[in-house]
N, C-alpha and C. Protein backbone atom coordinates (compact mmCIF):
# COMPACT_ATOMS: atom_id res chain seq x y z
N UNK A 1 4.66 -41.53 66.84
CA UNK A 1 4.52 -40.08 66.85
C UNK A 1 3.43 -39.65 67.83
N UNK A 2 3.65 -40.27 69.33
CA UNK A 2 2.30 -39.64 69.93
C UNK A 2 2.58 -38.44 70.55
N UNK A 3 3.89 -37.76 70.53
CA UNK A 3 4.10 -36.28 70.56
C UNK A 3 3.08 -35.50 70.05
N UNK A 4 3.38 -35.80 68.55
CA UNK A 4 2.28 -34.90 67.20
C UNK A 4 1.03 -35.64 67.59
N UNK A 5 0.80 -36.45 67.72
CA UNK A 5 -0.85 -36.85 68.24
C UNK A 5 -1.70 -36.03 69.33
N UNK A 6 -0.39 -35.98 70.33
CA UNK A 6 -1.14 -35.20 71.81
C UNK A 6 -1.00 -33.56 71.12
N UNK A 7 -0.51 -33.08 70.13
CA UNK A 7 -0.49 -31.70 69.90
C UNK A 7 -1.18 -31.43 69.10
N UNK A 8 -1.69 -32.49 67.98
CA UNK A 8 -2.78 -32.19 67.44
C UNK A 8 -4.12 -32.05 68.26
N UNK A 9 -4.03 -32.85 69.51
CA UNK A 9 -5.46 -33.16 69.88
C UNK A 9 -5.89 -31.82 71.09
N UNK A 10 -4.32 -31.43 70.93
CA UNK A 10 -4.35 -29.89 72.45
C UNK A 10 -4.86 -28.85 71.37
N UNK A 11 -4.21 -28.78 69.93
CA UNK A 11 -4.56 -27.43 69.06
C UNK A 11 -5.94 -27.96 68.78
N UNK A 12 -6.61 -28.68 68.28
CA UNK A 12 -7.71 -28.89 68.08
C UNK A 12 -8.56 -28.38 69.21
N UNK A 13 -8.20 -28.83 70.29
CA UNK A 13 -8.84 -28.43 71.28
C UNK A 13 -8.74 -26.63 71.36
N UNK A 14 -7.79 -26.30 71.52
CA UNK A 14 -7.42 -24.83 71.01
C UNK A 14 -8.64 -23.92 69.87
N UNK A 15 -8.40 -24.59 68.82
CA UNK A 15 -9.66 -24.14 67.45
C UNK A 15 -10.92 -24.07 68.43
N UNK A 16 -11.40 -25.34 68.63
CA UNK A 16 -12.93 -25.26 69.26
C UNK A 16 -12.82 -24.25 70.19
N UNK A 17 -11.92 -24.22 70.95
CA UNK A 17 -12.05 -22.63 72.13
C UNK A 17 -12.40 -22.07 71.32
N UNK A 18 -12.11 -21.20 70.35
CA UNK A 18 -11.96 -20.10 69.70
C UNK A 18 -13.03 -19.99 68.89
N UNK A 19 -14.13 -20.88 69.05
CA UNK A 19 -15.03 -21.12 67.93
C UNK A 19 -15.94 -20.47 69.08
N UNK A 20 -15.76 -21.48 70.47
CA UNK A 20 -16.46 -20.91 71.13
C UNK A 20 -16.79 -19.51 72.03
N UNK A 21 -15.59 -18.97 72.04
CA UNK A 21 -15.44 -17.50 71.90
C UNK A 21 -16.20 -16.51 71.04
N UNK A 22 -16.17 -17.24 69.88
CA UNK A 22 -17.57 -16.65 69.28
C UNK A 22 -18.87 -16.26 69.39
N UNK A 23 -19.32 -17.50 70.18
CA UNK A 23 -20.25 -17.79 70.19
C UNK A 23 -20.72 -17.33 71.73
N UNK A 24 -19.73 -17.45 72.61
CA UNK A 24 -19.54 -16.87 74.08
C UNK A 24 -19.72 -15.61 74.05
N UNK A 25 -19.50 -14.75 73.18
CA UNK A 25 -19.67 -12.89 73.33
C UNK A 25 -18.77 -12.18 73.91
N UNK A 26 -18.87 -10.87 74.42
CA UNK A 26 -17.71 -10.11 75.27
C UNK A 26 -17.50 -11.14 76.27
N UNK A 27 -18.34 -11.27 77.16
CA UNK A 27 -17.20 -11.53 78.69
C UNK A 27 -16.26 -12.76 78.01
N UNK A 28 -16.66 -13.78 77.11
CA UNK A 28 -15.70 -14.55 76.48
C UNK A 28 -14.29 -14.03 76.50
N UNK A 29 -14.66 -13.02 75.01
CA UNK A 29 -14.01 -12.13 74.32
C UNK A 29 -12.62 -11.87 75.94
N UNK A 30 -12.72 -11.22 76.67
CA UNK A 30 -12.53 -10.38 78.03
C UNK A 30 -11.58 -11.43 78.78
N UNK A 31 -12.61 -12.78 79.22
CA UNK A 31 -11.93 -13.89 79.64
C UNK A 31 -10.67 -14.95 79.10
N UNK A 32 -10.74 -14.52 78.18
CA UNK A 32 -9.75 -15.50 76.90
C UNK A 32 -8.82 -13.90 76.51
N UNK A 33 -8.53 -12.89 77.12
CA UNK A 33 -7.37 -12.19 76.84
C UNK A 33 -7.26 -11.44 75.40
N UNK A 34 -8.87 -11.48 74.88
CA UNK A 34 -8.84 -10.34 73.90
C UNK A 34 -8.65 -9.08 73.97
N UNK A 35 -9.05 -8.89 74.91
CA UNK A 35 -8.84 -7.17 75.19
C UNK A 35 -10.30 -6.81 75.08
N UNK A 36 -10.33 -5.61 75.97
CA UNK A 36 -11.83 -4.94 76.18
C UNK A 36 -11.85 -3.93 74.84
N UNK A 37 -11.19 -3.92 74.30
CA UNK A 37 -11.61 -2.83 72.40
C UNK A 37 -12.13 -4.28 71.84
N UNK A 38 -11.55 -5.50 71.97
CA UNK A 38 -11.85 -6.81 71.23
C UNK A 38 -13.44 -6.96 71.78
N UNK A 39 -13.57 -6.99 73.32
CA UNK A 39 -15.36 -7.18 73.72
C UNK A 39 -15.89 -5.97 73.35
N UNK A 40 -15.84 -4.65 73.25
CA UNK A 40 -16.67 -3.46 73.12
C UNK A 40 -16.67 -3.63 71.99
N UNK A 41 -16.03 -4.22 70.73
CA UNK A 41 -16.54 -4.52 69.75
C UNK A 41 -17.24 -5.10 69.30
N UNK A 42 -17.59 -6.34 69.91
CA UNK A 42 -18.26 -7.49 69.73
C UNK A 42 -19.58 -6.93 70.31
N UNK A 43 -19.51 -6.37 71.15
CA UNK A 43 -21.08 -6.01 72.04
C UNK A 43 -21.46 -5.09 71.28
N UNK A 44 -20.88 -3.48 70.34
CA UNK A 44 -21.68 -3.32 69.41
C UNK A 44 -22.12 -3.61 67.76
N UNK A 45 -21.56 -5.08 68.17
CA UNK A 45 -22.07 -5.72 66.54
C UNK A 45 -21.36 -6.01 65.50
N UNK A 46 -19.51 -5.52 66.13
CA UNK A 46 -19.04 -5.27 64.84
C UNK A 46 -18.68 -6.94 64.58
N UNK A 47 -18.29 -6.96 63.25
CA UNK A 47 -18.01 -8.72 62.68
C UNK A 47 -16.68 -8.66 62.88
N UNK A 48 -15.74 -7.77 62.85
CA UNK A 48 -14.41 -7.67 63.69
C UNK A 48 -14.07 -8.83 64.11
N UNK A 49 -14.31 -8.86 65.44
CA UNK A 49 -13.71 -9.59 66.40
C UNK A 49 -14.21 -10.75 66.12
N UNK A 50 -15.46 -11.59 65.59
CA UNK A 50 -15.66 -12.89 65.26
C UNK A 50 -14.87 -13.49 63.92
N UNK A 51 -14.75 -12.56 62.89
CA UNK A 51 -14.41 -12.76 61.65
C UNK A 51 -12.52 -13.21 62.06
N UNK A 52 -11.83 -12.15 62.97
CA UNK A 52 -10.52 -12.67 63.47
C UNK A 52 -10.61 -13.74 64.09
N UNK A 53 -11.15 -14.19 65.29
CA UNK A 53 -11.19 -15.23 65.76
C UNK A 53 -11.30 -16.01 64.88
N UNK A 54 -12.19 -16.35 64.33
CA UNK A 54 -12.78 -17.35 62.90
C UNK A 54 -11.65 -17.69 62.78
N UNK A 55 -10.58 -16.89 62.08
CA UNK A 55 -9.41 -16.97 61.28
C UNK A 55 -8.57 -17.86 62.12
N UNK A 56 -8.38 -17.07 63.36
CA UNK A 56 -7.62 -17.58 64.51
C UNK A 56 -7.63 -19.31 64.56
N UNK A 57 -8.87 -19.67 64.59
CA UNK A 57 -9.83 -20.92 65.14
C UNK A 57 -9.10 -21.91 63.29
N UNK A 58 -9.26 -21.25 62.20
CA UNK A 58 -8.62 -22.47 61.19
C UNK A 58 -7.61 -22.07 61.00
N UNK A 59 -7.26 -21.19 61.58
CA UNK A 59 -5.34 -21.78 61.48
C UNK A 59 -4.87 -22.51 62.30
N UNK A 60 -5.63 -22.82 63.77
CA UNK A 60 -5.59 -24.07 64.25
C UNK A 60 -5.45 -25.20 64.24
N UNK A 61 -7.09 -25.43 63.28
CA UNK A 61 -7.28 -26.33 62.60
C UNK A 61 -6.32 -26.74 61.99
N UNK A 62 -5.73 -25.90 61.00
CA UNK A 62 -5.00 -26.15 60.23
C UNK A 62 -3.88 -26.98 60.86
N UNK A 63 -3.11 -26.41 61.87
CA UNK A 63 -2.27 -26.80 62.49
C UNK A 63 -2.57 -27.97 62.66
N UNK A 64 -3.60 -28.54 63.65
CA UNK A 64 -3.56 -29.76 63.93
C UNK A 64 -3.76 -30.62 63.07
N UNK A 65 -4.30 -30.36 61.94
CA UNK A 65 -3.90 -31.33 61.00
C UNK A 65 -2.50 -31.77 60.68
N UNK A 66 -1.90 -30.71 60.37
CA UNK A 66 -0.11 -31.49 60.23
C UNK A 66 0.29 -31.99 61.35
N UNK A 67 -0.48 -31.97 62.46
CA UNK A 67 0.32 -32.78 63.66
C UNK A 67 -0.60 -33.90 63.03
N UNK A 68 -1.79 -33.70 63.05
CA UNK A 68 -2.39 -35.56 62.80
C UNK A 68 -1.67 -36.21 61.34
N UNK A 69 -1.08 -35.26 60.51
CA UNK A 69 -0.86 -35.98 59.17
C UNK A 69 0.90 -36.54 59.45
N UNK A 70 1.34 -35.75 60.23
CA UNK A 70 2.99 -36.02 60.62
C UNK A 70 2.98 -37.61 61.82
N UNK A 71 1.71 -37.47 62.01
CA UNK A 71 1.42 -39.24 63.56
C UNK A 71 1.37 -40.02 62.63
N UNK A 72 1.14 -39.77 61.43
CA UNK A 72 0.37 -40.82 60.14
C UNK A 72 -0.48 -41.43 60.47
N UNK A 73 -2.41 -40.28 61.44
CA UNK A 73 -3.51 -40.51 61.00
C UNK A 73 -3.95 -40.11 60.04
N UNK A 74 -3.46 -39.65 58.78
CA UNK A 74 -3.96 -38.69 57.89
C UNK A 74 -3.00 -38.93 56.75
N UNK A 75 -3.94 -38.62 55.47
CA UNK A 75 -2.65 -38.68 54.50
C UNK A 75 -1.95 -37.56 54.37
N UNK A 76 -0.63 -37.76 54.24
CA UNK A 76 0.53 -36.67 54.07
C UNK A 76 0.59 -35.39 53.61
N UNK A 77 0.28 -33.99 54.57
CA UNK A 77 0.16 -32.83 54.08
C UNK A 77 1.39 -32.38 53.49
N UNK A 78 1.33 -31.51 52.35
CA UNK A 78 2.61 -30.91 51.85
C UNK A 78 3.53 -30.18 52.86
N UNK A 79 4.79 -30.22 52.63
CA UNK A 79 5.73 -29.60 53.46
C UNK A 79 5.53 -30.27 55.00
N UNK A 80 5.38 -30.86 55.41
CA UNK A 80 5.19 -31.37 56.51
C UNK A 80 6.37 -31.75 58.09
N UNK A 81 7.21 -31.34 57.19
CA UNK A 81 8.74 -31.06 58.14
C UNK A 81 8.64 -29.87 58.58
N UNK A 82 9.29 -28.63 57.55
CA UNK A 82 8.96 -27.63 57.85
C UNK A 82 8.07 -26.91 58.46
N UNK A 83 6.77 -26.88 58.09
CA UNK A 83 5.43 -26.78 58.79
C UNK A 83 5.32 -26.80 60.32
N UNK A 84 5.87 -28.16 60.48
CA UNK A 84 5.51 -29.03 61.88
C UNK A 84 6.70 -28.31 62.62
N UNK A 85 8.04 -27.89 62.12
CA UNK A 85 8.62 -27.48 62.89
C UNK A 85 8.82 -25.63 62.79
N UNK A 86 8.12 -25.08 61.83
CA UNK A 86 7.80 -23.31 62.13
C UNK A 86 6.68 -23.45 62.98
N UNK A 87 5.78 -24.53 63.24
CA UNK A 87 4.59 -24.38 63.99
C UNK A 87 5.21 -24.17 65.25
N UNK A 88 6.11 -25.51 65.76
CA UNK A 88 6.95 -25.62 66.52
C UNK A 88 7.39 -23.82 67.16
N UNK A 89 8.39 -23.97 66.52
CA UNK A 89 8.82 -22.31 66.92
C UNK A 89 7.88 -21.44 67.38
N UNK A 90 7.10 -20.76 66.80
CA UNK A 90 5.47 -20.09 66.26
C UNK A 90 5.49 -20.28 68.20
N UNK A 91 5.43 -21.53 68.39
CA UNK A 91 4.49 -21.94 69.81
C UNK A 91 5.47 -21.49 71.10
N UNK A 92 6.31 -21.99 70.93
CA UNK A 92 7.66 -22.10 71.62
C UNK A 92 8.13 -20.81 71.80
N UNK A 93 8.17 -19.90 71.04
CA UNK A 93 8.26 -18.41 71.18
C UNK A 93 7.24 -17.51 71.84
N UNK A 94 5.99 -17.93 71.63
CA UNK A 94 4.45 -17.83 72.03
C UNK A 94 5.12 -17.91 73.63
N UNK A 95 5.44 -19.51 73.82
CA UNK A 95 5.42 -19.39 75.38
C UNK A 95 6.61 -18.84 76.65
N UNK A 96 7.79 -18.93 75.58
CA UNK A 96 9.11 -18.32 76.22
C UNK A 96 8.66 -16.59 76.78
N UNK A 97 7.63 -15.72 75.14
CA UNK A 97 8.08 -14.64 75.20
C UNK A 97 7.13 -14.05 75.72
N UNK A 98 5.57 -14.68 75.91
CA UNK A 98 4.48 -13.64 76.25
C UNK A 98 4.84 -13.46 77.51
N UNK A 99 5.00 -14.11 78.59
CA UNK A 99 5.19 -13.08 79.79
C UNK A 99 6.26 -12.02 79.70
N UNK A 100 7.15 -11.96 79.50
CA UNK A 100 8.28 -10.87 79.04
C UNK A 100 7.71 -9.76 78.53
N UNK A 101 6.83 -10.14 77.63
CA UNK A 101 6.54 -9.06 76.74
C UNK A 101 5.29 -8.19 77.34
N UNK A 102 4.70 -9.09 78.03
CA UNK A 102 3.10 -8.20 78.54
C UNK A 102 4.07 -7.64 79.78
N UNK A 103 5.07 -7.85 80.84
CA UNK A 103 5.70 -7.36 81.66
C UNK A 103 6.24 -6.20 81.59
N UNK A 104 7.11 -6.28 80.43
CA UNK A 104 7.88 -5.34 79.95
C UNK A 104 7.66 -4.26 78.82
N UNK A 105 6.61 -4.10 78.22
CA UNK A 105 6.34 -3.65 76.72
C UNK A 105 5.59 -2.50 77.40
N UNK A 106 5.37 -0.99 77.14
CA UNK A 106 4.52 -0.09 77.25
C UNK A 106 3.16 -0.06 76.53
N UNK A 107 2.96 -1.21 75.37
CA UNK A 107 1.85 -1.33 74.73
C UNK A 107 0.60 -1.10 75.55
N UNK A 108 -0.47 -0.37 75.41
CA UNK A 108 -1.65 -0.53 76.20
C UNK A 108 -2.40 -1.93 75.74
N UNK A 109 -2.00 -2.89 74.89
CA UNK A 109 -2.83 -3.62 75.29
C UNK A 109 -2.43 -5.35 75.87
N UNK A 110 -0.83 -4.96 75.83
CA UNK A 110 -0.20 -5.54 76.83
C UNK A 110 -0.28 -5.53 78.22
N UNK A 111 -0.29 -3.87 78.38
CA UNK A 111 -0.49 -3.40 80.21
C UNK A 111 -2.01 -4.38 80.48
N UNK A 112 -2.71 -4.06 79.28
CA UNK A 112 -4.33 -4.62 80.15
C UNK A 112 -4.28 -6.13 80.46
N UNK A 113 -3.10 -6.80 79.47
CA UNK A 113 -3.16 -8.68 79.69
C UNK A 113 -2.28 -8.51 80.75
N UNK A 114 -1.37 -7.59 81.22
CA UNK A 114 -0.63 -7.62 82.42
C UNK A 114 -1.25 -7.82 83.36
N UNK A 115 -2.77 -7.20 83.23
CA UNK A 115 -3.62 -7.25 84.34
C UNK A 115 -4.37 -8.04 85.03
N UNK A 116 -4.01 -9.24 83.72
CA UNK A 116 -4.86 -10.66 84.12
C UNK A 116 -3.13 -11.35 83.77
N UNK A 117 -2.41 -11.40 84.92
CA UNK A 117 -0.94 -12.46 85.00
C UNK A 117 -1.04 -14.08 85.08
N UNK A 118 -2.60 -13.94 85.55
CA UNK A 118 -3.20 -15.79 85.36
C UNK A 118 -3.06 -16.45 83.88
N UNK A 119 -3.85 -15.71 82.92
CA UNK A 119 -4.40 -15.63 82.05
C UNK A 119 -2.80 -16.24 81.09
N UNK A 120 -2.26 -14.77 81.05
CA UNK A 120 -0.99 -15.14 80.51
C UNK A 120 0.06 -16.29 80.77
N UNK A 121 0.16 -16.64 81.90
CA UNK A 121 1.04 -17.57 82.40
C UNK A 121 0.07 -19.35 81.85
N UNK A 122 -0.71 -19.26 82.32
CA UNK A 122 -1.48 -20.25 81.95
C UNK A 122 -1.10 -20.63 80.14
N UNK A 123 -1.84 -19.55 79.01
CA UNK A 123 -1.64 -19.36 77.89
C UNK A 123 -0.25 -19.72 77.77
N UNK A 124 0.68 -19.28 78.70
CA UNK A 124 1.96 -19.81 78.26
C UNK A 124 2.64 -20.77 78.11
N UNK A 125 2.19 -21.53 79.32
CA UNK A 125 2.13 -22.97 79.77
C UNK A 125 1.62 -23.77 78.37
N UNK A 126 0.66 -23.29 78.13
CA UNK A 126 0.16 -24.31 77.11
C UNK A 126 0.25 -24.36 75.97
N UNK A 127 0.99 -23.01 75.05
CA UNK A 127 1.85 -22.92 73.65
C UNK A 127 3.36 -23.56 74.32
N UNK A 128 3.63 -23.28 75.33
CA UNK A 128 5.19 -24.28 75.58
C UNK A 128 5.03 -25.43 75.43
N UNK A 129 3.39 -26.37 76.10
CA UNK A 129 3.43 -27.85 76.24
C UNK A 129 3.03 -28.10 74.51
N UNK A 130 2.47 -27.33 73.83
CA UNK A 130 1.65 -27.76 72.45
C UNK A 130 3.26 -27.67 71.72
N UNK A 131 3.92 -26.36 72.18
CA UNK A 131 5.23 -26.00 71.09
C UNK A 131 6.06 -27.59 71.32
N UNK A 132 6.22 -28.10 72.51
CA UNK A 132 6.82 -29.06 72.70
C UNK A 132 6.77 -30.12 71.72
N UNK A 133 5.32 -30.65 71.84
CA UNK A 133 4.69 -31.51 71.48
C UNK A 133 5.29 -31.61 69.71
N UNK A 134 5.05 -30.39 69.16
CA UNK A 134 5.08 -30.17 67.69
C UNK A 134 6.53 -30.26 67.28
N UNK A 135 7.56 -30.00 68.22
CA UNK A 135 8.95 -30.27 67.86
C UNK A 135 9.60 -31.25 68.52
N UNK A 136 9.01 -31.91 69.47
CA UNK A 136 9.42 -33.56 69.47
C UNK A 136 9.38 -34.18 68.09
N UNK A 137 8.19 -33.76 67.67
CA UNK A 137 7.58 -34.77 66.63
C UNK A 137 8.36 -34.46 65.00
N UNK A 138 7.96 -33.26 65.06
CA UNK A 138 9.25 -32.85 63.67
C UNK A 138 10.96 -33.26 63.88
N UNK A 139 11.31 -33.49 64.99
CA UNK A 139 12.35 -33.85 65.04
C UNK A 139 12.75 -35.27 64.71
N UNK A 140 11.69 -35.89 65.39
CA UNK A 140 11.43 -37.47 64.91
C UNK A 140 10.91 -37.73 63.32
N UNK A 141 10.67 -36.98 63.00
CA UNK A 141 10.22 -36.85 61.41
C UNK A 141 11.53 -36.25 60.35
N UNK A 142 12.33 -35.57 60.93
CA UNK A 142 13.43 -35.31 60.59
C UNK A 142 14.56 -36.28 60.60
N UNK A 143 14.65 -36.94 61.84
CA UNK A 143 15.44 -38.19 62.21
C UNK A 143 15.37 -39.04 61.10
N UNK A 144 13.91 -39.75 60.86
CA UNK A 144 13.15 -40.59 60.35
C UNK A 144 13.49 -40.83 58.77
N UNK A 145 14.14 -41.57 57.79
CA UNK A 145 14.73 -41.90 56.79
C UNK A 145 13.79 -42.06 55.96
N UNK A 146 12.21 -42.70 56.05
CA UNK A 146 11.19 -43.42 55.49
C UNK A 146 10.29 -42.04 55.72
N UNK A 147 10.48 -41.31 56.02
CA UNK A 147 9.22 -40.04 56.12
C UNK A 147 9.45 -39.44 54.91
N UNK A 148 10.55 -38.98 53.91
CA UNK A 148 10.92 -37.97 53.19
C UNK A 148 11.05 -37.05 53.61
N UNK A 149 10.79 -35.81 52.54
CA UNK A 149 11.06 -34.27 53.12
C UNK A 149 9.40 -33.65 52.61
């Protein structure tokens, strides 16, 4: 399962961004595609934007644990088919749809990630390679006779 291994070790990597976004402040906030209401918040104090991130950062976590518990470094998280493969999707949709959507959507805070097309494409690139990663591996876990459900 070194699919789910390399996707645990990209979302993990993912969480710690997001930790460090915290800790980075607005231009973070700005640089990582929060949106400037996300930094003008953060610059006057509000717990907003750290308290989401936070969230952001262990559902990560979270994630990469069922990729490490689906490699079998870890003992067996519940639901672990399913999981591994809505994460799957979750990512895979992440990367098919965000350029489309910041392109095409009148949202203002789409137009502003329109404005950074690096940002997005990049981000996309890398929920496609993580989405990959997470549904190789559920698929092989699905295949797999000795895994259960």
């Amino acid at each position: 399962m070194n699919s789910l291994k390399a996707g645990g070790i990209l979302m993990l990597l993912a969480s710690v961004t997001h930790i460090a976004i915290i800790f980075g402040g607005a231009d973070w906030y700005r640089f990582f595609g929060a949106g400037e209401e996300m930094a003008l918040m953060q610059e006057s104090g509000s717990y907003y934007p750290a308290v989401l991130t936070g969230f952001i950062a262990l559902v990560l976590a979270i994630w990469s644990l069922y990729a490490f518990s689906g490699a079998g470094l870890m003992r067996r998280l519940p639901f672990i088919k399913p999981a591994l493969a809505t994460i799957a999707v979750i990512l895979l949709a992440r990367g098919f749809l965000g350029i489309p959507v910041v392109l095409f959507s009148d949202n203002p805070y789409f137009a502003e990630l329109g404005s950074n097309l690096a940002f997005i494409i990049v981000s996309s690139i890398i929920c496609l390679a993580i989405g990959l990663c997470y549904g190789f591996g559920a698929y092989q876990l699905y295949r797999s006779k000795s895994q259960g459900a």
